[in-house]
Protein backbone atom coordinates (compact mmCIF):
# COMPACT_ATOMS: atom_id res chain seq x y z
CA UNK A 1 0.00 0.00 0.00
CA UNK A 2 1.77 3.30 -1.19
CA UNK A 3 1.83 6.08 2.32
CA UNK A 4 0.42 9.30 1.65
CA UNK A 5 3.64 10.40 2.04
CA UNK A 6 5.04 8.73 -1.18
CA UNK A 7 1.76 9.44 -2.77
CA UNK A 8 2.59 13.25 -2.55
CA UNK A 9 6.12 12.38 -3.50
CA UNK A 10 4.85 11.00 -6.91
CA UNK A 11 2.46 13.30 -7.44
CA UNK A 12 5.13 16.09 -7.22
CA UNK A 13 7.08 14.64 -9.18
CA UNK A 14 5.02 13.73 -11.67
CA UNK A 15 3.59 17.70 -12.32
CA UNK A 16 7.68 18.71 -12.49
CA UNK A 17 7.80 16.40 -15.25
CA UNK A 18 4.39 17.69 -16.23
CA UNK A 19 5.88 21.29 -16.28
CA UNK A 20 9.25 20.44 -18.04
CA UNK A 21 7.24 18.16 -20.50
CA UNK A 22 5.07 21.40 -21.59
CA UNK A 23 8.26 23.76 -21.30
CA UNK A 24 10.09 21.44 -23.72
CA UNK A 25 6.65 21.57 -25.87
CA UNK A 26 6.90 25.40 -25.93
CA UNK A 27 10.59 25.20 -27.11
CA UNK A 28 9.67 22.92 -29.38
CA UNK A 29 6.99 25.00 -31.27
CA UNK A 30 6.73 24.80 -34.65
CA UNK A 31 7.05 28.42 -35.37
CA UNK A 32 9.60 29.32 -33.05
CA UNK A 33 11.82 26.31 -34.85
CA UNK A 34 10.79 27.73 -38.50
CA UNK A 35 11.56 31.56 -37.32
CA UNK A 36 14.82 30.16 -35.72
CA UNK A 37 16.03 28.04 -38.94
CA UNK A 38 15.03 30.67 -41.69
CA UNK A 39 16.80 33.53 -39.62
CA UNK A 40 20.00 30.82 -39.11
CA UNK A 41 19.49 30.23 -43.01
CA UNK A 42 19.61 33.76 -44.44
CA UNK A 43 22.42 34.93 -41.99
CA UNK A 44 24.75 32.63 -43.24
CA UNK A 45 23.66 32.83 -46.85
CA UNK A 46 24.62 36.47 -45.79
CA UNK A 47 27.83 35.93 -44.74
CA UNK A 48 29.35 33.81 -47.31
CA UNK A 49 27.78 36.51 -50.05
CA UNK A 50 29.23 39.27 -47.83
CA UNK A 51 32.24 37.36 -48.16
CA UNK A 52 32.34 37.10 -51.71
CA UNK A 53 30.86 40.41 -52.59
CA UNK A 54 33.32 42.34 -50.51
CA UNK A 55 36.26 40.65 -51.31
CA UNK A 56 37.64 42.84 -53.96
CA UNK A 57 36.40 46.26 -52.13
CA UNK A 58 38.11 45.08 -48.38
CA UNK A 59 41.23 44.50 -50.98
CA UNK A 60 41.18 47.83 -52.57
CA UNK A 61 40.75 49.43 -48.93
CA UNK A 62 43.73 47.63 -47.68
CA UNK A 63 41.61 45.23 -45.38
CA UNK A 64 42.85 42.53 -47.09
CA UNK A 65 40.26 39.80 -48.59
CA UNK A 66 38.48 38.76 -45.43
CA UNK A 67 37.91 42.47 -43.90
CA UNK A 68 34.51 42.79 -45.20
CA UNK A 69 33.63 39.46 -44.55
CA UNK A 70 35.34 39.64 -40.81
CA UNK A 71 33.20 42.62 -40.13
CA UNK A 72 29.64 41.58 -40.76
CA UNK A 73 31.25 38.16 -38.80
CA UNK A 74 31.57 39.94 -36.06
CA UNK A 75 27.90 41.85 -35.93
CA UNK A 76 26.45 38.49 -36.41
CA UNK A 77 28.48 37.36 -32.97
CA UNK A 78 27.19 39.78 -31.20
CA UNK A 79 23.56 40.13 -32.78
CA UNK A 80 22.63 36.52 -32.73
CA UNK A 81 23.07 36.28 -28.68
CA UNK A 82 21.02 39.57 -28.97
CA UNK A 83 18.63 37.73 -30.18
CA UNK A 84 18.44 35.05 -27.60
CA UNK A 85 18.25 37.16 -25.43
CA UNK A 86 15.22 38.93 -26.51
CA UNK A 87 13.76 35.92 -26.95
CA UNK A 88 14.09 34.52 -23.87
CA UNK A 89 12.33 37.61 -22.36
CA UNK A 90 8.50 37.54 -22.04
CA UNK A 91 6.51 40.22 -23.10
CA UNK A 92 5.85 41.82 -19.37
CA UNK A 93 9.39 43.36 -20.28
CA UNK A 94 8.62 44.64 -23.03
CA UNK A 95 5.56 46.55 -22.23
CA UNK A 96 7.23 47.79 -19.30
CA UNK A 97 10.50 48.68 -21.13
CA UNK A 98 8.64 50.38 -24.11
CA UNK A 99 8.76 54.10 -23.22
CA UNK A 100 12.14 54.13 -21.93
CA UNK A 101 13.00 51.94 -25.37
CA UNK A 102 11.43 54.24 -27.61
CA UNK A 103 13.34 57.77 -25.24
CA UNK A 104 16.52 55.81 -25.85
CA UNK A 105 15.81 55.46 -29.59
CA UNK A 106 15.09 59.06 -30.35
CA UNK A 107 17.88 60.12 -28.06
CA UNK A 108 20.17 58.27 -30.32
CA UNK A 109 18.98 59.28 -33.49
CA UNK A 110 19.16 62.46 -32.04
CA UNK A 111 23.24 61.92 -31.64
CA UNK A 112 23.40 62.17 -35.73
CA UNK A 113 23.06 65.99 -36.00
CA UNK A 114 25.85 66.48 -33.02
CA UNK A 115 30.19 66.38 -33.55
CA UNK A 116 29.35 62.59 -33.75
CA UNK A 117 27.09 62.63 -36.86
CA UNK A 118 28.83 61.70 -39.86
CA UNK A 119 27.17 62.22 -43.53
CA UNK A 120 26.88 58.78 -46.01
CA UNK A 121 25.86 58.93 -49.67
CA UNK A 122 24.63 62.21 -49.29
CA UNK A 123 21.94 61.04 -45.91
CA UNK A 124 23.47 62.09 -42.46
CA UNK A 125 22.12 58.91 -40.08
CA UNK A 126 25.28 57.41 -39.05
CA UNK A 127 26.87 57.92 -35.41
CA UNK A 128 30.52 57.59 -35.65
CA UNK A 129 33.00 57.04 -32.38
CA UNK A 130 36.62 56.31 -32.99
CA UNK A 131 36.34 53.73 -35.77
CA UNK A 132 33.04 52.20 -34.72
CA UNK A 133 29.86 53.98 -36.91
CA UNK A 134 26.34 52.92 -36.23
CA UNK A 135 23.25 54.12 -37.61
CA UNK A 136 20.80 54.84 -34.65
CA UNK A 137 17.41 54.71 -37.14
CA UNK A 138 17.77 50.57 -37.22
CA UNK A 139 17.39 50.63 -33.35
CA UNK A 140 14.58 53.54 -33.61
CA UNK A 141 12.45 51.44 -36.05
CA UNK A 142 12.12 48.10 -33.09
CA UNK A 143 11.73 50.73 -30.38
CA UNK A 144 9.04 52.43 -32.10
CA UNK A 145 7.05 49.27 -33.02
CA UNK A 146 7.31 48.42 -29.08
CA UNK A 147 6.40 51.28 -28.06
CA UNK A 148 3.11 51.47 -30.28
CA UNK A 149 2.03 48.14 -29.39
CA UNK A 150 1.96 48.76 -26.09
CA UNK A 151 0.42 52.01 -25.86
CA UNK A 152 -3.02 50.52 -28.58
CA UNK A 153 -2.56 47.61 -25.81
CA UNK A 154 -3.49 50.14 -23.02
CA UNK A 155 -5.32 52.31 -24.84
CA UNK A 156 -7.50 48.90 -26.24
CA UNK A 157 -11.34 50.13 -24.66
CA UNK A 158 -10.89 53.61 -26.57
CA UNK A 159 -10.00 52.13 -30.03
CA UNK A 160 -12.54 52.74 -32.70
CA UNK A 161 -12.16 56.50 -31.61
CA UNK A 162 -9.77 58.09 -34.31
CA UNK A 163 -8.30 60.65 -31.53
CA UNK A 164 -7.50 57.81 -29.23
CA UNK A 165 -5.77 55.71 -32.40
CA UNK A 166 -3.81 58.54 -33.96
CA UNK A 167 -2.79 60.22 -30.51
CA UNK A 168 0.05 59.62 -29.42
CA UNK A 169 0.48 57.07 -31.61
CA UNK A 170 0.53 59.15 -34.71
CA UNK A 171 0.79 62.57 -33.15
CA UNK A 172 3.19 63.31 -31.87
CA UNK A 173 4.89 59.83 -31.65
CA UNK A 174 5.50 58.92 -34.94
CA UNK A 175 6.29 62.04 -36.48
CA UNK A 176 9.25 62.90 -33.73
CA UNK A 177 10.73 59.45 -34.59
CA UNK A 178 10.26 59.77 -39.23
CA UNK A 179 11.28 63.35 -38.87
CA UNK A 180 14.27 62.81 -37.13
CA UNK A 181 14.66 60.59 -40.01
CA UNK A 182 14.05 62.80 -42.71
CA UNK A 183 16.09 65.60 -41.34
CA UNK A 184 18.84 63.72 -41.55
CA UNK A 185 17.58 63.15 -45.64
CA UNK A 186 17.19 59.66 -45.59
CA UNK A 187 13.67 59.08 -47.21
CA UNK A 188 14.71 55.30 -48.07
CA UNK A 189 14.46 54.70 -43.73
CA UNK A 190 11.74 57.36 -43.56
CA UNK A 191 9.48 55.04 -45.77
CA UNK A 192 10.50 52.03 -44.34
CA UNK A 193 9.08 52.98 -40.98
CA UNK A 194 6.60 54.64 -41.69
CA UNK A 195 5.20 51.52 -43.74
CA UNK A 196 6.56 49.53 -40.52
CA UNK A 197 3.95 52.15 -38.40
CA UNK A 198 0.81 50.93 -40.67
CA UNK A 199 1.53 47.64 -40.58
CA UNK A 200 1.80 47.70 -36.49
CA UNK A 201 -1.36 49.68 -36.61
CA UNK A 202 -3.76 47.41 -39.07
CA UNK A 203 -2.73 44.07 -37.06
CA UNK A 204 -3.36 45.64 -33.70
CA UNK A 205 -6.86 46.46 -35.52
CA UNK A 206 -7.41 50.20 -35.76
CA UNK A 207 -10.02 51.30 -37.27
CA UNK A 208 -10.04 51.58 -41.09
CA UNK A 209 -10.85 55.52 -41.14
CA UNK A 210 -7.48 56.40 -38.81
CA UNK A 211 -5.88 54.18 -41.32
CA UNK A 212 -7.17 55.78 -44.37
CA UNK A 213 -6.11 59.06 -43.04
CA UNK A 214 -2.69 57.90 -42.36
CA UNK A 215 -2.16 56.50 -45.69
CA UNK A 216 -3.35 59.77 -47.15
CA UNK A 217 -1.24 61.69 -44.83
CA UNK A 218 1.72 59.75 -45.76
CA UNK A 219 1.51 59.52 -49.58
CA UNK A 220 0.95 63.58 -49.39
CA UNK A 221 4.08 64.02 -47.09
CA UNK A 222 5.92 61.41 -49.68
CA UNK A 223 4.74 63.47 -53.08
CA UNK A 224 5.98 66.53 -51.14
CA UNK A 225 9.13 65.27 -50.35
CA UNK A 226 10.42 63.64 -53.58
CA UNK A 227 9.02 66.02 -55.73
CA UNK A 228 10.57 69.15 -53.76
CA UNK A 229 13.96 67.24 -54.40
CA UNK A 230 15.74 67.27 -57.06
CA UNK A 231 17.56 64.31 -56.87
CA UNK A 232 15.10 62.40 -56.21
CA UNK A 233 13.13 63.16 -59.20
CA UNK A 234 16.40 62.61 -61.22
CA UNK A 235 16.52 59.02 -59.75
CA UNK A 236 12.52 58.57 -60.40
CA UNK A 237 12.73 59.89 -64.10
CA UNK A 238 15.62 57.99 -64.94
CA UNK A 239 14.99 55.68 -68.35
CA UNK A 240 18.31 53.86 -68.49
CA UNK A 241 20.01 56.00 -70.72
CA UNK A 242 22.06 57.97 -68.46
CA UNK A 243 25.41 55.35 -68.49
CA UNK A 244 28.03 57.42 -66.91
CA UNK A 245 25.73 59.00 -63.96
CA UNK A 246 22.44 57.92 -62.23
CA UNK A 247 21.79 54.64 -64.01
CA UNK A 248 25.42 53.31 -63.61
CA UNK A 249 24.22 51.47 -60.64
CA UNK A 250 20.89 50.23 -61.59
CA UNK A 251 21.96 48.97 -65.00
CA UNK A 252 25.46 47.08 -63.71
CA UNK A 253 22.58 45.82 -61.38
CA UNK A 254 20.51 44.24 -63.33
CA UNK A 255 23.54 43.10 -65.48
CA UNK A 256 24.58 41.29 -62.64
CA UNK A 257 21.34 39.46 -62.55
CA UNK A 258 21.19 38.79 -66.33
CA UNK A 259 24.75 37.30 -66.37
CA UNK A 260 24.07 34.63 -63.83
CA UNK A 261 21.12 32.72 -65.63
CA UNK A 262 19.48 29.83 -64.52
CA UNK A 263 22.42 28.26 -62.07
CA UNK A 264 25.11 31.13 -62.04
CA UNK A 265 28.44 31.66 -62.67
CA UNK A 266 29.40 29.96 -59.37
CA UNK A 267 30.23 31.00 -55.52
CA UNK A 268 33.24 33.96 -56.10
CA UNK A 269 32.58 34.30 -59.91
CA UNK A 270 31.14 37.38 -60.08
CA UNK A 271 32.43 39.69 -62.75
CA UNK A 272 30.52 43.24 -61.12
CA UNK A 273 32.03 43.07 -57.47
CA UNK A 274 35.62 44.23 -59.45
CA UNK A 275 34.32 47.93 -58.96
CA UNK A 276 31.67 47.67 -62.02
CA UNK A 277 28.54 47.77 -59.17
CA UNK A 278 28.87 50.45 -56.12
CA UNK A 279 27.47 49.09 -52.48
CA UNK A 280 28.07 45.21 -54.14
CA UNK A 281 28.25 43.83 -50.63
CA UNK A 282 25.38 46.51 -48.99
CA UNK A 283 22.18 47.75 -51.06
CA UNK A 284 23.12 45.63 -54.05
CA UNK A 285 24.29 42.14 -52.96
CA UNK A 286 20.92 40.36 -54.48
CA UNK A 287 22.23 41.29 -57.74
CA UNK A 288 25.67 39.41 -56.59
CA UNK A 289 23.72 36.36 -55.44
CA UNK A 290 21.71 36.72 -58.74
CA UNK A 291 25.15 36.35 -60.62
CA UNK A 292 26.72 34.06 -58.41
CA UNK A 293 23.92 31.64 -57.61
CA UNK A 294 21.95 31.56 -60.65
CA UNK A 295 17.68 32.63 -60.43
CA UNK A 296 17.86 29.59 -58.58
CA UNK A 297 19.59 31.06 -55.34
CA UNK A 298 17.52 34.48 -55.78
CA UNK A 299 14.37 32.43 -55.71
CA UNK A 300 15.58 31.00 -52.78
CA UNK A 301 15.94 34.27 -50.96
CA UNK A 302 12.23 35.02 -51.74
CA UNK A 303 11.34 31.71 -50.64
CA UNK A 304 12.91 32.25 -47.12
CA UNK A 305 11.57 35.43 -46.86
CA UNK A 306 7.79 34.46 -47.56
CA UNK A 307 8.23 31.60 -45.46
CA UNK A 308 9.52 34.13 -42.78
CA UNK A 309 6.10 36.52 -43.49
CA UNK A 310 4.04 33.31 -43.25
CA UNK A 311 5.57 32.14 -39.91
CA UNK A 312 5.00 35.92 -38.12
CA UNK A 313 1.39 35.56 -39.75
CA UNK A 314 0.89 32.66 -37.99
CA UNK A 315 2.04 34.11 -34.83
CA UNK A 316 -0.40 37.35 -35.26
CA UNK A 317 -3.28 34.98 -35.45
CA UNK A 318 -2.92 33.09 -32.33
CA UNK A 319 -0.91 35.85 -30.28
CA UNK A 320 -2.93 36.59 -26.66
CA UNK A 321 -3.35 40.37 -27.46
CA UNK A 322 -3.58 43.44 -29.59
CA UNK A 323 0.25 44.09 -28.57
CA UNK A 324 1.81 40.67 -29.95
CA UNK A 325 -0.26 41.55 -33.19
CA UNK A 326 0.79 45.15 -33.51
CA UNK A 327 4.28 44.39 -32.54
CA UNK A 328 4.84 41.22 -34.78
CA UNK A 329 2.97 42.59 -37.55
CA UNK A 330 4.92 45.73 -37.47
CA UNK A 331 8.13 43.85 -37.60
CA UNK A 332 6.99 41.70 -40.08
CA UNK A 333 6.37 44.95 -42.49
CA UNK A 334 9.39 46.13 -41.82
CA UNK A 335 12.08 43.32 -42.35
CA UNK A 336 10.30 41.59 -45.09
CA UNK A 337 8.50 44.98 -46.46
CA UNK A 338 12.08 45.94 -46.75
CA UNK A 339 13.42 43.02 -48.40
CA UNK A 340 11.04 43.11 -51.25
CA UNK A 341 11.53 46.64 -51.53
CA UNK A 342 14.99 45.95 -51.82
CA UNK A 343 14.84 43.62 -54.42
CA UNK A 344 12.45 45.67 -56.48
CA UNK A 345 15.06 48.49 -56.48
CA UNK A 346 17.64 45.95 -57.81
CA UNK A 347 14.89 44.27 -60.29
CA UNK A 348 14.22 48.04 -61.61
CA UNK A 349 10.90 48.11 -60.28
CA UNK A 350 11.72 50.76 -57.60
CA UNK A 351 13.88 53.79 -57.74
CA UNK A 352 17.39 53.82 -56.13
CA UNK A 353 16.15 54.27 -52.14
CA UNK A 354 19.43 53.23 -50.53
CA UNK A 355 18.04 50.49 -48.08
CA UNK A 356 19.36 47.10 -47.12
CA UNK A 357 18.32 43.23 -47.80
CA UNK A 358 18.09 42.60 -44.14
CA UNK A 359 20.17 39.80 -42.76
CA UNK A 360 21.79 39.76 -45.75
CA UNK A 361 23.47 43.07 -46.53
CA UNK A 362 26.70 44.16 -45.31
CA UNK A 363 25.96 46.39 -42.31
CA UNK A 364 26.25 46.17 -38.19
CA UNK A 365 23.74 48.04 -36.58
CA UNK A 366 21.09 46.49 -39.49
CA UNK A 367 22.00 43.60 -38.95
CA UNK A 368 21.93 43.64 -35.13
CA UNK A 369 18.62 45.86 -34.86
CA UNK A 370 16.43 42.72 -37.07
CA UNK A 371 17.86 40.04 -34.83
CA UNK A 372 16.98 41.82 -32.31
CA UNK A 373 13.41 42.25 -33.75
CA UNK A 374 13.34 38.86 -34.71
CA UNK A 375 14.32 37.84 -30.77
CA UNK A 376 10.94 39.91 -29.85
CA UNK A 377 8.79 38.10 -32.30
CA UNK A 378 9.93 34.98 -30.78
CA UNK A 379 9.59 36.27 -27.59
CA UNK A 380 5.64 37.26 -28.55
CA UNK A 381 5.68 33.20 -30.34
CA UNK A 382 6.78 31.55 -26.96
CA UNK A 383 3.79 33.66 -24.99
CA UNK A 384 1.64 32.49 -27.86
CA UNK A 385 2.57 28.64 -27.57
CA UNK A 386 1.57 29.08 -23.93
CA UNK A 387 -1.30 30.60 -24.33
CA UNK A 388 -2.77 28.28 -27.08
CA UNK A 389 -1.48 25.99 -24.66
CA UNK A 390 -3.77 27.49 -21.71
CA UNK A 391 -6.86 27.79 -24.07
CA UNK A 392 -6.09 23.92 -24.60
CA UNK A 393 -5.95 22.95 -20.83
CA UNK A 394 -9.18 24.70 -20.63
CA UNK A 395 -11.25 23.16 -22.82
CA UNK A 396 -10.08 19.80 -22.24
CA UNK A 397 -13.49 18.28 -19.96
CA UNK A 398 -12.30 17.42 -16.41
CA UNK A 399 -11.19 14.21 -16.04
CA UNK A 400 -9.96 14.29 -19.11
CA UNK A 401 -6.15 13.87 -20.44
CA UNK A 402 -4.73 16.60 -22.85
CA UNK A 403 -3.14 15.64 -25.91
């Protein structure tokens, strides 16, 4: 006859196992294993492209080879325990961390019109101290998507009112962190986030007339913007004929892609990276793996980065509340937004904007900022596995087992 005493024993033991049975189910969650593998998958198709692409420029720069390659290396040592981090965190933190988040983000972007801001290609939004540069808009664009999930979170019972969606969300939130953007003349970022800012706002479920006006708003301030520059107009009325100025880049481009064909020219082959296509290893390095890998490796890029939009969807769907929607759909817009965008520049579809491939392109603090964004939208998946996991427990009829 078993003593109460080893009856309680048993039964203890039994709900540890219990608990590290359903923690080892959480870990195990299909979409936090298919975010995890396609993340693991394009960062190391980003590193050996980095690698090739930048081989001849690190060269040229007396870095030698591997400088280029060593670099972005590096970033991805540091970002991907970033990532783990954030992962590892549950969402309390975040909602209690977004203000101060979103203060430290403007604060920095703030940094790039002091002694420290340095002008690139004509945009100043790089940071530079000693020989480290960073550009403080990567880390703005997850602090801002934080930040707006959790204040339509709190603000939930007054949604459907458009003052109550646009403010502070909108005004004067949003418009601080783009026009500290813009100032610094980077409309390629500037779009990106503000796209990023819709997309947070439609899957936390505002209301389709705060929407409409911010897509009005935003395709006004947009017209305004490129048509007021010169530049920019140069870029958008560009037909292909200018060789020696504006189209040099877009044409040696899409060269790039044409000479690679079906399978490529193989892995270090490419003919453009010898100084025929500027930013090879940074807004251009599709059009490397294009040439390198054939439209079979290109099509594998897209692949990985639907199968990246379709994983996030699936978290938005079953996420507890209107934050893990507004914070994974805004990341969502933003990294793969961004990545077709970037690819439709190189394709010819879009005019020259000057943004990354993330997890691809050549760049620290890009690189860094989406792992770290990609650590929070696990971080909203694991609270989602348990709370699919808690609507389970609950409808299983007592005296029942769960599956």
């Amino acid at each position: 006859m078993t003593s109460p005493r080893t009856a309680t024993s048993a039964s203890g033991a039994g709900g540890k196992a219990r608990i590290r049975l359903a923690g080892m189910r959480l870990a195990a969650d299909p979409t936090v294993a298919l975010i995890y593998s396609i993340t693991f998958l394009l960062v190391g198709i980003g590193l050996i492209m980095v690698l090739s692409s930048s081989s001849i420029s690190s060269y040229l720069d007396d870095q030698g080879f591997f400088g280029g390659f060593w670099r972005q290396f590096t970033y991805a040592v540091i970002g991907l325990p970033l990532m783990f981090i954030a992962a590892a965190m549950p969402i309390a933190f975040w909602k209690r961390w977004a203000w101060w988040l979103f203060a430290l983000g403007l604060a920095l972007q703030s940094l790039v019109f002091t002694p420290l801001g340095v002008e690139v290609w004509g945009n100043r939004n790089w940071v530079q101290i000693g020989g480290i540069g960073a550009q403080p808009s990567e880390v703005l664009k997850l602090a801002l998507i934080v930040w707006i999930g959790t204040v339509l979170a709190r603000k939930e019972p007054l949604l459907g009112q458009m003052r109550h969606e646009l403010i502070p969300v909108i005004l004067p939130g949003a418009i601080i962190a783009l026009g500290l953007v813009l100032l610094g003349h980077d409309l390629g970022t500037t779009m990106v986030m503000g796209v990023a800012v819709f997309g947070a706002m439609y899957f936390a479920g505002t209301s389709w007339k705060s929407l409409g006006v911010i897509a009005g708003g935003a395709v006004a301030a947009t017209l305004f913007f490129v048509l007021s520059s010169p530049n920019r107009l140069a870029r958008i009325r560009s037909d292909g004929g200018d060789y020696s100025g504006l189209d040099w880049q877009p044409l040696h481009g899409l060269w790039a892609l044409a000479g690679g064909g079906m399978f490529g020219v193989g892995l270090g082959g490419s003919k453009a990276k010898w100084s025929w296509l500027p930013a090879a290893e940074d807004d251009y390095i599709f059009a490397i793996i294009g040439e390198e890998l054939g439209m079979i490796g290109a099509l594998l890029i897209l692949v990985l980065f639907i199968a990246l939009a379709i994983a996030m969807l699936r978290v938005i769907a079953r996420a507890r509340d209107r934050f893990g929607r507004a914070v994974v759909g805004g990341i969502m817009v933003w990294i793969v937004g961004q990545a077709f965008v970037n690819i439709g520049v190189v394709i010819g579809i879009f005019p020259v904007l000057g943004v990354p491939l993330p997890l691809l392109s050549s760049g620290g603090t890009a690189l860094i900022a989406c792992l770290l964004a990609i650590g929070v939208v696990i971080s909203v998946a694991r609270d989602t596995a348990q709370y699919q996991a808690e609507l389970a427990a609950q409808s299983t009829p007592r005296g029942g087992s769960a599956v």
